[in-house]
C-alpha atoms as a PDB file:
ATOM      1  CA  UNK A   1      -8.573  79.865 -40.136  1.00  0.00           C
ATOM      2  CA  UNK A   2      -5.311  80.686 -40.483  1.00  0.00           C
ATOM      3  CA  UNK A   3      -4.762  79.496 -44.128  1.00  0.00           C
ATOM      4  CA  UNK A   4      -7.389  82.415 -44.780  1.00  0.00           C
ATOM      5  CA  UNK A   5      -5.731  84.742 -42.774  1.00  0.00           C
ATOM      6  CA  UNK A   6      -2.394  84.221 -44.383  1.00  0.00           C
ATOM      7  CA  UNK A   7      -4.123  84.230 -47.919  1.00  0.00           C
ATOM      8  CA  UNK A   8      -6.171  87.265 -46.957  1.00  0.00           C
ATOM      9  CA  UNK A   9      -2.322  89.489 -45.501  1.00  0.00           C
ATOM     10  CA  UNK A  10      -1.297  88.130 -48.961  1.00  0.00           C
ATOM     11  CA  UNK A  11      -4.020  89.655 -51.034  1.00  0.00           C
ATOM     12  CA  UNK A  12      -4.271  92.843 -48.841  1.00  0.00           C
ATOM     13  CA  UNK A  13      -0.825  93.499 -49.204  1.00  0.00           C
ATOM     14  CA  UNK A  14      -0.628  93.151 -53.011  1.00  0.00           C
ATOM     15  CA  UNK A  15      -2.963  95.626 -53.361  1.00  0.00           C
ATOM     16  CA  UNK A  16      -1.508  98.229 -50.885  1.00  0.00           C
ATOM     17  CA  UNK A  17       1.385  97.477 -52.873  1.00  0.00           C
ATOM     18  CA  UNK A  18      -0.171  98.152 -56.388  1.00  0.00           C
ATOM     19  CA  UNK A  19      -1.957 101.238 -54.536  1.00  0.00           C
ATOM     20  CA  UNK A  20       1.575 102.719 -53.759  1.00  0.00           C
ATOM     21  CA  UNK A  21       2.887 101.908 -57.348  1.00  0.00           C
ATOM     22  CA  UNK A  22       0.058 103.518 -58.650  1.00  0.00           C
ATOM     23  CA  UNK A  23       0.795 106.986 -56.339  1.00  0.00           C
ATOM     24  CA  UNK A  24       4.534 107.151 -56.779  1.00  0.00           C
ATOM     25  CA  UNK A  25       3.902 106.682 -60.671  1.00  0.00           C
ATOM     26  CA  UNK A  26       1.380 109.545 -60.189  1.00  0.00           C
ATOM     27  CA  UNK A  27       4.291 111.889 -59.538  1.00  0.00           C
ATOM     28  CA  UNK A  28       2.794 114.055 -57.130  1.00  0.00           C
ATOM     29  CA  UNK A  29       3.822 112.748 -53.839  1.00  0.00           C
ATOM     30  CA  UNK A  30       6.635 115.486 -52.020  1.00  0.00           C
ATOM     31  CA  UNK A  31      10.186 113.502 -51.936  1.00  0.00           C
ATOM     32  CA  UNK A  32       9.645 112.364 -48.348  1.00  0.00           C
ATOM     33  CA  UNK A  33       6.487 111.341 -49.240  1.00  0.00           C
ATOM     34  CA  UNK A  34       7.804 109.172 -51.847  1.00  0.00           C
ATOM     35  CA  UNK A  35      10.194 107.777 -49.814  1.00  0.00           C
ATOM     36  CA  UNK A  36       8.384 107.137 -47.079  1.00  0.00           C
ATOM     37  CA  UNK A  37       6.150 105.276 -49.552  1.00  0.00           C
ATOM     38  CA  UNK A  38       8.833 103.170 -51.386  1.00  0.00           C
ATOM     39  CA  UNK A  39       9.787 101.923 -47.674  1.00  0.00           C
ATOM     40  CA  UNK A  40       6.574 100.843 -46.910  1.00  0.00           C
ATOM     41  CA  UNK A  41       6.496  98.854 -50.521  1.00  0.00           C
ATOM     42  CA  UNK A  42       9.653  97.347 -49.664  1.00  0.00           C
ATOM     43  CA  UNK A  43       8.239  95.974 -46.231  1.00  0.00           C
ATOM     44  CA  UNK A  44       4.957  95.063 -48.331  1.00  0.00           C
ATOM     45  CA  UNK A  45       7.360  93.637 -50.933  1.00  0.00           C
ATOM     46  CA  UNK A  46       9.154  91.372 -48.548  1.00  0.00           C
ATOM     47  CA  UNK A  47       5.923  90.440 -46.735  1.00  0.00           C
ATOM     48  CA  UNK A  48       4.529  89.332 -50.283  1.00  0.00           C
ATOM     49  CA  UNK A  49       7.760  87.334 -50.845  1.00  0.00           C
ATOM     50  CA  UNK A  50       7.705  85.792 -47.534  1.00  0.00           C
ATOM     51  CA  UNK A  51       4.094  84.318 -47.848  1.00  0.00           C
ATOM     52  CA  UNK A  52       5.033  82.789 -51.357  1.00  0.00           C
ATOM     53  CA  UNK A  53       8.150  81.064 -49.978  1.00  0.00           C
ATOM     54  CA  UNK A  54       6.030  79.803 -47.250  1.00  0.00           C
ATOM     55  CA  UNK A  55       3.274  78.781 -49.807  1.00  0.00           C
ATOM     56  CA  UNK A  56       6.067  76.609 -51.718  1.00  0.00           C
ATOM     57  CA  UNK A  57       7.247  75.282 -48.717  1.00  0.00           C
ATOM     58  CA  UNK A  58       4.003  74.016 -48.137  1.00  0.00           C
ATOM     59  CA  UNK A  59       3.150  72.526 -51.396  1.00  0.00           C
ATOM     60  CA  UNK A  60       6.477  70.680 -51.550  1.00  0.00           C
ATOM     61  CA  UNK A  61       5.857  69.172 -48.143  1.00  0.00           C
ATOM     62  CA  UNK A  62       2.562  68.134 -50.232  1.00  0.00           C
ATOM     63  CA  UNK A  63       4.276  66.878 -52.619  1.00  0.00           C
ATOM     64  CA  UNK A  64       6.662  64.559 -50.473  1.00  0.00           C
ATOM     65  CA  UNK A  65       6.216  61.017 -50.974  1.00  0.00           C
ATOM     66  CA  UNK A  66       8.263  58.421 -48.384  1.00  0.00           C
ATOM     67  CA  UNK A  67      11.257  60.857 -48.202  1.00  0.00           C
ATOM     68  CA  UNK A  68      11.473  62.050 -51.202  1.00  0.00           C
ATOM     69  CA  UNK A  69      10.080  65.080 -53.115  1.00  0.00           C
ATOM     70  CA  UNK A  70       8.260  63.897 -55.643  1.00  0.00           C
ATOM     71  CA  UNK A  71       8.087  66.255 -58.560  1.00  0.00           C
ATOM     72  CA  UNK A  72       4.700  67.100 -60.183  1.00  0.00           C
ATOM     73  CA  UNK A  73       3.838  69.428 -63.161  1.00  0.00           C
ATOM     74  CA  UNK A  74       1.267  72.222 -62.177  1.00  0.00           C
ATOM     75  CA  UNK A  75      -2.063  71.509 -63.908  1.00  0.00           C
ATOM     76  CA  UNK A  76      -3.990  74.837 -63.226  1.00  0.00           C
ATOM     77  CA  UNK A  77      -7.265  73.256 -65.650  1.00  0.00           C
ATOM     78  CA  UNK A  78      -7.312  69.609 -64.488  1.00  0.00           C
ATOM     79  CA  UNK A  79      -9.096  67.396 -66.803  1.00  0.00           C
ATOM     80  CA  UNK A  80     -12.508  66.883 -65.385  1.00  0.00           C
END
Protein backbone atom coordinates (compact mmCIF):
# COMPACT_ATOMS: atom_id res chain seq x y z
CA UNK A 1 0.00 0.00 0.00
CA UNK A 2 2.40 2.34 0.42
CA UNK A 3 4.35 1.82 -2.88
CA UNK A 4 0.89 3.10 -4.37
CA UNK A 5 0.63 5.80 -2.18
CA UNK A 6 4.07 7.10 -2.87
CA UNK A 7 3.50 6.49 -6.71
CA UNK A 8 0.06 8.05 -6.50
CA UNK A 9 1.81 11.78 -4.29
CA UNK A 10 4.20 11.33 -7.28
CA UNK A 11 1.69 11.45 -10.07
CA UNK A 12 -0.63 13.95 -8.23
CA UNK A 13 2.01 16.24 -7.77
CA UNK A 14 3.29 16.28 -11.37
CA UNK A 15 0.21 17.30 -12.46
CA UNK A 16 -0.47 20.12 -9.89
CA UNK A 17 2.81 21.02 -11.04
CA UNK A 18 2.05 21.07 -14.87
CA UNK A 19 -1.42 22.74 -13.73
CA UNK A 20 0.60 25.72 -12.21
CA UNK A 21 2.99 25.90 -15.29
CA UNK A 22 0.16 25.98 -17.36
CA UNK A 23 -1.51 29.21 -15.18
CA UNK A 24 1.64 31.22 -14.69
CA UNK A 25 2.32 30.76 -18.58
CA UNK A 26 -1.32 31.97 -18.93
CA UNK A 27 -0.21 35.39 -17.74
CA UNK A 28 -3.12 36.38 -15.94
CA UNK A 29 -2.44 35.53 -12.41
CA UNK A 30 -1.90 39.18 -10.14
CA UNK A 31 2.02 39.20 -9.04
CA UNK A 32 1.23 37.71 -5.63
CA UNK A 33 -0.68 35.33 -7.21
CA UNK A 34 2.14 34.26 -9.25
CA UNK A 35 4.31 34.10 -6.60
CA UNK A 36 2.44 32.47 -4.36
CA UNK A 37 2.11 29.92 -7.18
CA UNK A 38 5.84 29.53 -8.14
CA UNK A 39 6.32 28.68 -4.23
CA UNK A 40 3.99 26.11 -4.22
CA UNK A 41 5.80 24.58 -7.59
CA UNK A 42 8.96 24.77 -5.87
CA UNK A 43 7.60 22.66 -2.81
CA UNK A 44 5.84 20.39 -5.60
CA UNK A 45 9.20 20.51 -7.41
CA UNK A 46 11.21 19.27 -4.51
CA UNK A 47 8.52 16.75 -3.50
CA UNK A 48 8.79 15.33 -7.19
CA UNK A 49 12.61 15.23 -6.80
CA UNK A 50 12.50 13.65 -3.51
CA UNK A 51 10.29 10.61 -4.61
CA UNK A 52 12.70 9.98 -7.66
CA UNK A 53 15.81 9.93 -5.43
CA UNK A 54 13.98 7.61 -3.24
CA UNK A 55 12.82 5.53 -6.32
CA UNK A 56 16.70 5.15 -7.33
CA UNK A 57 17.59 4.38 -4.04
CA UNK A 58 15.36 1.65 -4.20
CA UNK A 59 16.20 0.15 -7.46
CA UNK A 60 19.92 0.20 -6.66
CA UNK A 61 19.30 -1.64 -3.42
CA UNK A 62 17.58 -4.03 -6.18
CA UNK A 63 20.22 -4.12 -7.98
CA UNK A 64 22.82 -5.09 -5.15
CA UNK A 65 24.32 -8.35 -5.50
CA UNK A 66 26.66 -9.77 -2.31
CA UNK A 67 27.91 -6.19 -1.56
CA UNK A 68 28.25 -4.85 -4.49
CA UNK A 69 26.07 -2.78 -6.89
CA UNK A 70 25.77 -4.54 -9.70
CA UNK A 71 25.19 -2.39 -12.72
CA UNK A 72 22.36 -3.22 -15.19
CA UNK A 73 21.23 -1.43 -18.44
CA UNK A 74 17.47 -0.34 -18.33
CA UNK A 75 15.47 -2.49 -20.78
CA UNK A 76 12.06 -0.60 -20.82
CA UNK A 77 10.71 -3.42 -23.87
CA UNK A 78 12.18 -6.69 -22.51
CA UNK A 79 12.36 -9.34 -25.04
CA UNK A 80 9.41 -11.55 -24.48
Amino acid sequence: MARKKVALDFEQSLTDLQSLVERLENGELSLEESLSAFEQGIRLTRDCQAALAQAEQKVQILLERDGELEEAPFDAEPNA
